[in-house]
Protein backbone atom coordinates (compact mmCIF):
# COMPACT_ATOMS: atom_id res chain seq x y z
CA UNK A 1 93.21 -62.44 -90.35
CA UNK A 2 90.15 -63.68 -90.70
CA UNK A 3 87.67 -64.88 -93.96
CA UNK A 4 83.88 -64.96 -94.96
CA UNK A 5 83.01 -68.29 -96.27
CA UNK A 6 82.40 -65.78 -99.83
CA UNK A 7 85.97 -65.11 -99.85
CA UNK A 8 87.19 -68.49 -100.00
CA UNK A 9 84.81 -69.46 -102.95
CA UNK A 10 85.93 -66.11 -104.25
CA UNK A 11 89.03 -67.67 -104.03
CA UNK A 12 88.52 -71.34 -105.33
CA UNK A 13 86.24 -69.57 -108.48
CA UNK A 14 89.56 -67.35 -108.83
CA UNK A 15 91.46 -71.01 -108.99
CA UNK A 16 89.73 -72.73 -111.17
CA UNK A 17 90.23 -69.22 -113.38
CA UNK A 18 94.52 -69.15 -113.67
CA UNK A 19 93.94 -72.88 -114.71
CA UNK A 20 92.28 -72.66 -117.14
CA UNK A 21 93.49 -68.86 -118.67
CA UNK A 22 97.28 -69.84 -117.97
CA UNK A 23 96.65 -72.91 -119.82
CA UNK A 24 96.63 -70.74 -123.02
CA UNK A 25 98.72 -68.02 -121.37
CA UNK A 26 96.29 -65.38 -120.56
CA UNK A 27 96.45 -63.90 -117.08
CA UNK A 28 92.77 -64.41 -116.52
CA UNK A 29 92.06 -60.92 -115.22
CA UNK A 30 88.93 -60.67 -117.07
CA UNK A 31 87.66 -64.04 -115.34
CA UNK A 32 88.71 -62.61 -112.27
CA UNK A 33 87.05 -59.57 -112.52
CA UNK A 34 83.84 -61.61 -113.52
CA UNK A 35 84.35 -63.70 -110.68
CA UNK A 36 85.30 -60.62 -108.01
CA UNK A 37 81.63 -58.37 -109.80
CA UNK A 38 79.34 -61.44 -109.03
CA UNK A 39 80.60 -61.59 -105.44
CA UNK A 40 80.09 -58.64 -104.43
CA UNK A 41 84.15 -57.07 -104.41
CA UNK A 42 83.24 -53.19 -104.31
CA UNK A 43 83.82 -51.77 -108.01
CA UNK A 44 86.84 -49.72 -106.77
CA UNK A 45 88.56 -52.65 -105.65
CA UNK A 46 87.91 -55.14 -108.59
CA UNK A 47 90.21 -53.39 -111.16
CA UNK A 48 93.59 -53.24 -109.21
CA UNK A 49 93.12 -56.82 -107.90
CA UNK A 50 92.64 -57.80 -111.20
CA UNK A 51 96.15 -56.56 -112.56
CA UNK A 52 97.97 -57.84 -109.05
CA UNK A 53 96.60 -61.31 -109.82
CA UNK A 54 97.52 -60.90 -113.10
CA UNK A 55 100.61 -59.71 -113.09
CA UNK A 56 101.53 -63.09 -110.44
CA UNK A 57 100.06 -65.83 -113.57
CA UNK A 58 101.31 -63.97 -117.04
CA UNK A 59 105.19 -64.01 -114.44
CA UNK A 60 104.87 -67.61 -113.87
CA UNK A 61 103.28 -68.45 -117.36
CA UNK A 62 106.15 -66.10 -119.36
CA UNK A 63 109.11 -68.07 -117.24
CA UNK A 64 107.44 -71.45 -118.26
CA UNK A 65 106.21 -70.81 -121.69
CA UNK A 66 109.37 -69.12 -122.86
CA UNK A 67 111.87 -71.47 -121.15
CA UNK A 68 110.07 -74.36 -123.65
CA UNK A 69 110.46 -71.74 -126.56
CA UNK A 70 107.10 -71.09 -126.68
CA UNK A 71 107.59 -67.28 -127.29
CA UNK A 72 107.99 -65.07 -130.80
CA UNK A 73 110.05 -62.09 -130.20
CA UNK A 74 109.18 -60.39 -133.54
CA UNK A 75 105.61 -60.52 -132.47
CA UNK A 76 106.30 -59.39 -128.98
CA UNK A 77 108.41 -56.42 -129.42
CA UNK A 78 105.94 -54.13 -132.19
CA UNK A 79 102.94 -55.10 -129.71
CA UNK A 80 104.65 -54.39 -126.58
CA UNK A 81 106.27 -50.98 -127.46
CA UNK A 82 102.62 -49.49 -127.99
CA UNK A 83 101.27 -51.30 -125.69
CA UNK A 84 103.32 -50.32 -122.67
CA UNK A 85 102.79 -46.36 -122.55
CA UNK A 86 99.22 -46.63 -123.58
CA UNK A 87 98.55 -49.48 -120.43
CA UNK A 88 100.38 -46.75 -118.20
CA UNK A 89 97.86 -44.08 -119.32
CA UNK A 90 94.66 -46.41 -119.14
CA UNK A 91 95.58 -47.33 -115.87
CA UNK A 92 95.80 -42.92 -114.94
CA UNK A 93 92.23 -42.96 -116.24
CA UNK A 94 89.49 -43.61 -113.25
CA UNK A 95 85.85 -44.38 -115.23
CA UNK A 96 82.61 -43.45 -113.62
CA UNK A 97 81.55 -46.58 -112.47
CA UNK A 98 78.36 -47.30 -115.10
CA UNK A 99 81.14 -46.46 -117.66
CA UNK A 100 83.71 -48.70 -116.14
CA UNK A 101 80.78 -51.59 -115.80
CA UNK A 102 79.58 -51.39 -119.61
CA UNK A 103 82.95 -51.37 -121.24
CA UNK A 104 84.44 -54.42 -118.91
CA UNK A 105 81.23 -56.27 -119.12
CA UNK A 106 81.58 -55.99 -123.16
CA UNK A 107 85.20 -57.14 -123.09
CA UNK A 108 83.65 -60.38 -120.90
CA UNK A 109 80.96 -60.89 -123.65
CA UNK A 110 83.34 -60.35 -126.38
CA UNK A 111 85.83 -62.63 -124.99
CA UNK A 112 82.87 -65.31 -124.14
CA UNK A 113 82.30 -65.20 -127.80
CA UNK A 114 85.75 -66.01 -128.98
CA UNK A 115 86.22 -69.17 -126.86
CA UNK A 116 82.51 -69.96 -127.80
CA UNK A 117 82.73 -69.63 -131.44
CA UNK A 118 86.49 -69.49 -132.10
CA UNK A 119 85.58 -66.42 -134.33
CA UNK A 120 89.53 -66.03 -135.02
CA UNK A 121 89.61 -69.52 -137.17
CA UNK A 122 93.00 -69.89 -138.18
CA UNK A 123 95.32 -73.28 -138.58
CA UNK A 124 97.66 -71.70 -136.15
CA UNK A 125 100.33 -72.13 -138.80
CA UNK A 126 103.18 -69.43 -139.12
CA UNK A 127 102.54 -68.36 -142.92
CA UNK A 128 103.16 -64.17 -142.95
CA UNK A 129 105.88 -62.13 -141.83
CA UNK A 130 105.01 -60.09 -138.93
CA UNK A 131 104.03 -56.42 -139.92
CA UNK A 132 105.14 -53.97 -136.90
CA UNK A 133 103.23 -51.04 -137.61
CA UNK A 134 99.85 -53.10 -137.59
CA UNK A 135 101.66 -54.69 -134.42
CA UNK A 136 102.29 -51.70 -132.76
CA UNK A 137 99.08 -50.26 -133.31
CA UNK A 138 97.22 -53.14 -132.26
CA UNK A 139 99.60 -52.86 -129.18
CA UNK A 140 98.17 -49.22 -128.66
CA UNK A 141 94.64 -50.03 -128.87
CA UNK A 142 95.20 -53.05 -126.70
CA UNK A 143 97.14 -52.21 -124.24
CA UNK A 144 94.97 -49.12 -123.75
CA UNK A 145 91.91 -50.65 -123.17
CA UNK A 146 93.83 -53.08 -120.53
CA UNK A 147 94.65 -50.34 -118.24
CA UNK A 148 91.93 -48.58 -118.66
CA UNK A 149 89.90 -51.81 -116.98
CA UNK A 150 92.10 -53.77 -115.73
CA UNK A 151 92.38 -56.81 -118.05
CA UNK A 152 95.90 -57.89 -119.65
CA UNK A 153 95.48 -57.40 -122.95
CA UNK A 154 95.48 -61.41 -124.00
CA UNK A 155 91.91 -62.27 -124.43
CA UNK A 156 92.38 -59.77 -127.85
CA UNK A 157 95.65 -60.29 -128.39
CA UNK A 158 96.23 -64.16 -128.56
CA UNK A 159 93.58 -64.93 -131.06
CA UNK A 160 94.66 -61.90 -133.37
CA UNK A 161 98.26 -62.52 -133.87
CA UNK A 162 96.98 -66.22 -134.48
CA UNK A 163 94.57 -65.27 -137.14
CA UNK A 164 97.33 -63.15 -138.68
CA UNK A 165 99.35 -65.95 -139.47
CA UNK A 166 102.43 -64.23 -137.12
CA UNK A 167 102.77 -67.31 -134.90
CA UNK A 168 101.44 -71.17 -134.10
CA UNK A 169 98.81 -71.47 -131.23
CA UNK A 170 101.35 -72.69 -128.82
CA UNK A 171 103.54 -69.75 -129.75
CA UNK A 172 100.84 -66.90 -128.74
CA UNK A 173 100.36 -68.48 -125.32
CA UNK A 174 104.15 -67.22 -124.26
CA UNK A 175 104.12 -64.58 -125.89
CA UNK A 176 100.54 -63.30 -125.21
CA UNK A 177 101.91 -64.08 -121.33
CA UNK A 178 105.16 -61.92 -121.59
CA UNK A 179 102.64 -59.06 -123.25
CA UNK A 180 100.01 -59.15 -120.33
CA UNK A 181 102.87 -58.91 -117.67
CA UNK A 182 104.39 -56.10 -119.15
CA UNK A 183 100.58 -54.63 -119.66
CA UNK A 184 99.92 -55.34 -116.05
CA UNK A 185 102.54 -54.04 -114.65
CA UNK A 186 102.01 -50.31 -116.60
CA UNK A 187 98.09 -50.13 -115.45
CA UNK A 188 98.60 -50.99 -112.25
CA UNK A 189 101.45 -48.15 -111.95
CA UNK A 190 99.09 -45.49 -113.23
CA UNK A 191 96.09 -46.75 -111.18
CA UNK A 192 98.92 -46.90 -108.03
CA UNK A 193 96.39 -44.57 -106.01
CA UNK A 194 93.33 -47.25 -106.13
CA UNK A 195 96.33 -49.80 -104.64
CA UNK A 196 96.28 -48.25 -100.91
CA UNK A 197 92.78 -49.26 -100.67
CA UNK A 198 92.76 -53.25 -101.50
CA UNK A 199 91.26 -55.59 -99.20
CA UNK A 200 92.87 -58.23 -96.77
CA UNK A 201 90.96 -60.81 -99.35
CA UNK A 202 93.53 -60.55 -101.83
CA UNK A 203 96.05 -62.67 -100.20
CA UNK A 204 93.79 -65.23 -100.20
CA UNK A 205 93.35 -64.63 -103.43
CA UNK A 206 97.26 -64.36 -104.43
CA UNK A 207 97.76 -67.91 -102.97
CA UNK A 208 94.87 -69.63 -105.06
CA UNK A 209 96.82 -68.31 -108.91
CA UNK A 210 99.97 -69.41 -107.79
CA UNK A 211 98.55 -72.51 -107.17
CA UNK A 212 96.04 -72.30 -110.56
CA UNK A 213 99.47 -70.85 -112.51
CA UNK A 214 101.23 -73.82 -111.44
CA UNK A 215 98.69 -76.42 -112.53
CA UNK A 216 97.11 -74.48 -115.78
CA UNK A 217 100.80 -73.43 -117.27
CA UNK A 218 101.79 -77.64 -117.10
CA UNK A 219 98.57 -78.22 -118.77
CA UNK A 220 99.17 -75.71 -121.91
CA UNK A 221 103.17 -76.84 -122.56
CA UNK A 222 101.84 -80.36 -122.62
CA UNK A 223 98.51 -80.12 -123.85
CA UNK A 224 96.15 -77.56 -125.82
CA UNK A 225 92.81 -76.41 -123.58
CA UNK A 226 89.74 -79.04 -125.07
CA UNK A 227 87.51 -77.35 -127.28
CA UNK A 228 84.70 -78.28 -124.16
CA UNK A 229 86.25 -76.19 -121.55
CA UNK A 230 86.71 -73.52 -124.09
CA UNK A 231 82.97 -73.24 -124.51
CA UNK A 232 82.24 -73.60 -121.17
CA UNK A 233 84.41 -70.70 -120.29
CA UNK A 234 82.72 -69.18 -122.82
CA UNK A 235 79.47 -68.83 -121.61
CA UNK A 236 80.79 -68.06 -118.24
CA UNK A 237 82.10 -64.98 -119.51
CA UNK A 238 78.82 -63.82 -121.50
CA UNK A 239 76.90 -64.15 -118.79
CA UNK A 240 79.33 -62.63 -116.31
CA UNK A 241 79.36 -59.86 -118.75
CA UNK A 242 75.67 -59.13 -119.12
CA UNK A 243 75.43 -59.30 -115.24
CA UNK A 244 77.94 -56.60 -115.12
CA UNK A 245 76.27 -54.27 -117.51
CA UNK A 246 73.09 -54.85 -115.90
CA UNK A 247 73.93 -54.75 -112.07
């Protein structure tokens, strides 16, 4: 099996990516997607790649976060149980390809804007009881979206249940991981068709988040991700974003 020289910076880009997302326990999907658009990956490929790799960090980062109690089960369980079916029936749903293009490159921009500007504010202190209907429903909406690209779910998901009061900073990372899994896992069974077609690149890619999962989930138990990197990965992500709409 053989590689381009694009497919193992594909691959490092991809790297650097689970570090950093499964630092705060996002799967990173988005930043692979990003990553896979400005390389070239043909569109048809992009979004079941994107839930694979996903689906390998948010397993590793869930295990991790949750076996150092980083997890809220109260939050987990409203979001989850709309989240699931909904991810299952985003994931049926094939978009025509300009569609597909302008609704993940304004998830990139949105999410650019959030580690950017930290629009969420919040202490990160648990101060209100978790409501389950506004859970579930966010879990819907969420979880819908994330199958119907091909994201997990935890670039929305984190900061809201955070702003909400429902649980600490360190607390969303496990259980935003456990969410995008369980996301994951439903788009990529309704988009099983697109799965036949994937590329030999994606073991390649496979290798390079295990090895970014393994670095970036040490980093978040110990440490929170530095306000820099945040903004860095910010504008990553707009630009990535407007380059998608635009290509």
């Amino acid at each position: 099996m053989e590689f381009l020289i694009s497919d193992y910076l594909t691959a490092f880009f991809i790297f650097l990516g689970a570090v950093l997302y499964s630092s705060v326990g996002h799967g990173g999907a988005s930043f692979y997607i990003a990553i896979m658009a400005f390389m070239g990956t043909p569109i048809t490929s992009i979004k079941p790649i994107g839930l694979i790799l996903n689906i390998i960090v948010s397993s590793v980062s869930s295990y991790r976060y949750i076996r150092h109690k980083l997890f809220n089960i109260k939050v987990f369980l409203p979001v989850a149980l709309g989240s699931i079916p909904a991810a299952f029936i985003g994931g049926y749903i094939s978009l025509p390809g300009s569609v597909y293009r302008l609704l993940v490159g304004l998830i990139l921009i949105i999410g650019g804007l959030q580690f950017l500007f930290n629009i969420f504010r919040s202490s990160g202190v648990v101060k209100n009881k978790v409501n389950p209907y506004l859970g579930f429903f966010a879990g819907l909406l969420i979880g819908f979206i994330s199958g119907l690209t091909g994201t997990g779910g935890g670039i929305f998901l984190s900061p809201l249940i955070v702003f909400l009061g429902w649980t600490s900073v360190k607390g969303a990372s496990g259980t935003a991981a456990l969410f995008i899994l369980f996301n994951s896992i439903a788009g990529l069974l309704g988009s099983i068709t697109l799965v036949r077609s994937l590329p030999s690149e994606i073991y390649l890619y496979i290798l390079a988040v295990v090895l970014g999962v393994l670095i970036g989930t040490q980093l978040g138990i110990k440490y929170l991700m530095e306000e820099g990197v945040k903004r860095s990965l910010g504008v990553v992500l707009i630009i990535a974003g407007i380059k998608f709409i635009l290509t």
